[in-house]
Structure formats: structure tokens, C-alpha cells
Protein backbone atom coordinates (compact mmCIF):
# COMPACT_ATOMS: atom_id res chain seq x y z
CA UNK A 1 167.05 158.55 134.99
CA UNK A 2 165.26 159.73 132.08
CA UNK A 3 164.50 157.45 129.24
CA UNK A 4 162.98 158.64 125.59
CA UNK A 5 161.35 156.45 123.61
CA UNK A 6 160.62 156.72 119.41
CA UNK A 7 156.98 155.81 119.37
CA UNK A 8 154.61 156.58 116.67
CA UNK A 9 151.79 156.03 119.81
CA UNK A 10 153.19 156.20 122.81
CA UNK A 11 152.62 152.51 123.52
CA UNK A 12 154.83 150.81 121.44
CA UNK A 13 158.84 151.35 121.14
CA UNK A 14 158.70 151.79 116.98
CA UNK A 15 160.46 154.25 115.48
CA UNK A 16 163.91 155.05 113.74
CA UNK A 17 165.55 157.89 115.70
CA UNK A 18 165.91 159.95 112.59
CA UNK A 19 162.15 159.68 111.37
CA UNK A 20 160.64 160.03 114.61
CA UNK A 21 158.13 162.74 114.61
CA UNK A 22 157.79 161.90 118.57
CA UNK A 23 159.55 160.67 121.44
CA UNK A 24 158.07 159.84 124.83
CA UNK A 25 159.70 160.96 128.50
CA UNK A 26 159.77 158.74 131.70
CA UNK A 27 161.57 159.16 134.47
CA UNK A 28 162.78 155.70 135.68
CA UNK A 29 164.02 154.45 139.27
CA UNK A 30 164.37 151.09 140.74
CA UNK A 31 160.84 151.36 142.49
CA UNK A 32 158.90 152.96 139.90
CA UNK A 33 158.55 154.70 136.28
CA UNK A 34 156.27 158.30 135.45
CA UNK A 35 155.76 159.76 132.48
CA UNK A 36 157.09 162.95 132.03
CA UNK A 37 155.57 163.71 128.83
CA UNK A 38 155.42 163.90 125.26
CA UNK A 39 158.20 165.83 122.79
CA UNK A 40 156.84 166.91 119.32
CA UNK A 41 159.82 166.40 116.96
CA UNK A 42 157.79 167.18 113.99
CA UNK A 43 159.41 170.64 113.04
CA UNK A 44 162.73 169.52 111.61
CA UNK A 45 165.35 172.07 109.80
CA UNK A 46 166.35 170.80 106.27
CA UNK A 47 170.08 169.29 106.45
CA UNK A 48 170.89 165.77 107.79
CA UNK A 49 173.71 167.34 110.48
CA UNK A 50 170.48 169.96 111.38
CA UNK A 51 168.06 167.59 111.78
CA UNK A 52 169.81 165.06 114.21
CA UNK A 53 171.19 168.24 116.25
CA UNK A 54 167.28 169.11 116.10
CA UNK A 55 166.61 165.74 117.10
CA UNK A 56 169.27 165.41 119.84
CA UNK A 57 167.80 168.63 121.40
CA UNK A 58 164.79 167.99 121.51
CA UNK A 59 165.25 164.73 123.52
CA UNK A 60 168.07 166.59 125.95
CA UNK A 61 166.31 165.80 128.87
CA UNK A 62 167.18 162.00 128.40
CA UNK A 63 170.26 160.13 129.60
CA UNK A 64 169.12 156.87 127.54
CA UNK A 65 167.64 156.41 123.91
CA UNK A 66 165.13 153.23 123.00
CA UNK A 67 164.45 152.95 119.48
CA UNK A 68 164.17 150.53 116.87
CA UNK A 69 167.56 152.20 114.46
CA UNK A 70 169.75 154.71 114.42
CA UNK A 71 172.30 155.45 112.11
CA UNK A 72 176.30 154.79 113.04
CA UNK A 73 176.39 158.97 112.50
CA UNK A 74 173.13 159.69 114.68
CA UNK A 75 174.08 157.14 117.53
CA UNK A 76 177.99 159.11 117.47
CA UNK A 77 175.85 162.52 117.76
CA UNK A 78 173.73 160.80 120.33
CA UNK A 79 176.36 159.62 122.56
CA UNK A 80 178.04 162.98 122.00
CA UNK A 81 175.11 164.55 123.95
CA UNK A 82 175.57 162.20 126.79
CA UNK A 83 172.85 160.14 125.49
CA UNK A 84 172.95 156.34 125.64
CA UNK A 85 171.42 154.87 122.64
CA UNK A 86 169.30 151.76 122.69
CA UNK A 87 168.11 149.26 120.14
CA UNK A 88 165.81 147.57 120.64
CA UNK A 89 163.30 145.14 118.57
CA UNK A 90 160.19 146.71 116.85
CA UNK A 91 157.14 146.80 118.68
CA UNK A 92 158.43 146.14 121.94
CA UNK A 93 155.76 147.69 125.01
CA UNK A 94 157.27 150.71 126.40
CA UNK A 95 155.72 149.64 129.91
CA UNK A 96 157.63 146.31 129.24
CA UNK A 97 160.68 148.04 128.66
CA UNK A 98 160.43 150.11 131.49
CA UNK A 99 160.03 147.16 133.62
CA UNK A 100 162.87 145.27 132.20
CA UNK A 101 164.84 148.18 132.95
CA UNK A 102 164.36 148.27 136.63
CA UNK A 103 164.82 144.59 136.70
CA UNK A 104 168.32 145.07 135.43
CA UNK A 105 168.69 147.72 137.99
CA UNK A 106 167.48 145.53 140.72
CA UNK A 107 169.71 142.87 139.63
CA UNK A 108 172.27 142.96 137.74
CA UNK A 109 173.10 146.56 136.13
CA UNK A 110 175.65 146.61 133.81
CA UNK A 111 178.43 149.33 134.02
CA UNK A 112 177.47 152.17 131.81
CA UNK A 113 173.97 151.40 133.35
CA UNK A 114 175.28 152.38 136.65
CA UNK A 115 177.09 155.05 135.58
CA UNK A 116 173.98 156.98 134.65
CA UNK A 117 171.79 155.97 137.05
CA UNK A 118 174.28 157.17 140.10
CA UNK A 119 174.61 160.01 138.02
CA UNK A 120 171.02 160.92 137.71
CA UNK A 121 170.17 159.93 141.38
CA UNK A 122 170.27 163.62 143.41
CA UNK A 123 168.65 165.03 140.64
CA UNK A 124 166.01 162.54 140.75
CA UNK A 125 165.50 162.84 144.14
């Protein structure tokens, strides 16, 4: 699966959606986590329906969302695109989160969890 996170630095999950001017790419399993890479969301279109499909694009690559807010319109968009968006509290590691992640998988996965993950397995392979 692959997981974008809103980070100002790359370390820390700590960004609204909207504002983010970056969003960092790993690609998740239930034995490990790589980073994929860094998206530069910096060149955003004036408009608030532009920017979020701006937004949405330029994290296409991702089946889940972490951030610290989104907007009820945004997270509708979001989920539109097949993207599964995530709250989470400010300032949260993303290595932490990451690791939580696979311990849910490992354990316990909830059913839209699942979903994507089964989903995303032959590609991932």
C-alpha cells in the first residue's frame, strides 16, 4: 500500500491537507515500509475546487492519507479518488505511524484496512 503523509519535514505527520506544500510517499507491507519519495505540492492553481483536484493529483499514487485536517469537502474529494483519509494528532513520527500501521495489519486490521491492502498486494509485489 502506499501511504502519503502532510509533513512540513518529512519527519513529522503536521500538516493540513489543503496547506500542504509537501507530502511524503512510502510504500507499506506487513514486513516492512520504503520511502518512495517526496511530492512538491507547492504549485497550486487559484480556486478552492482547483487546488484540492491539484492536491488530490498530486498524491494519486496513495491509497491512504495521514494528516493532521482536512476539510468535510477535501476528505469527500479525497475519498472520491480512492483515497482513504487519515487524521491523525499533530506531530505524530511518520516512522511511528508507519509502524503502528503494520501492527494493525499484523493484528487486527480493520475492514476498509483490508480492503486496500488486498487490493494493493499484486501490485506491490
Amino acid at each position: 500500500m502506499n501511504i502519503a503523509f502532510a509533513s512540513s519535514d518529512g519527519e513529522l505527520i503536521n500538516q493540513h491537507f489543503g496547506w500542504s506544500k509537501k507530502f511524503y510517499l512510502y510504500r507499506v507491507n506487513k514486513e516492512k515500509f520504503e520511502f518512495l519519495g517526496e511530492i512538491d505540492s507547492s504549485n497550486e492553481p487559484e480556486g478552492e475546487k482547483e487546488k484540492l483536484d491539484y492536491k488530490i493529483g498530486t498524491i494519486s499514487r496513495a491509497e491512504i492519507l495521514y494528516c493532521t485536517q482536512i476539510g468535510p469537502n477535501a476528505s469527500k474529494m479525497v475519498q472520491s479518488a480512492g483515497i482513504y483519509p487519515a487524521r491523525v494528532a499533530e506531530g505524530e513520527s511518520i516512522t511511528e505511524a508507519l509502524k503502528k500501521l503494520q501492527a494493525t495489519l499484523n493484528d487486527n486490521p480493520p475492514p476498509w484496512l483490508l480492503r486496500i491492502y488486498y487490493k494493493t498486494q499484486e501490485r506491490d509485489e
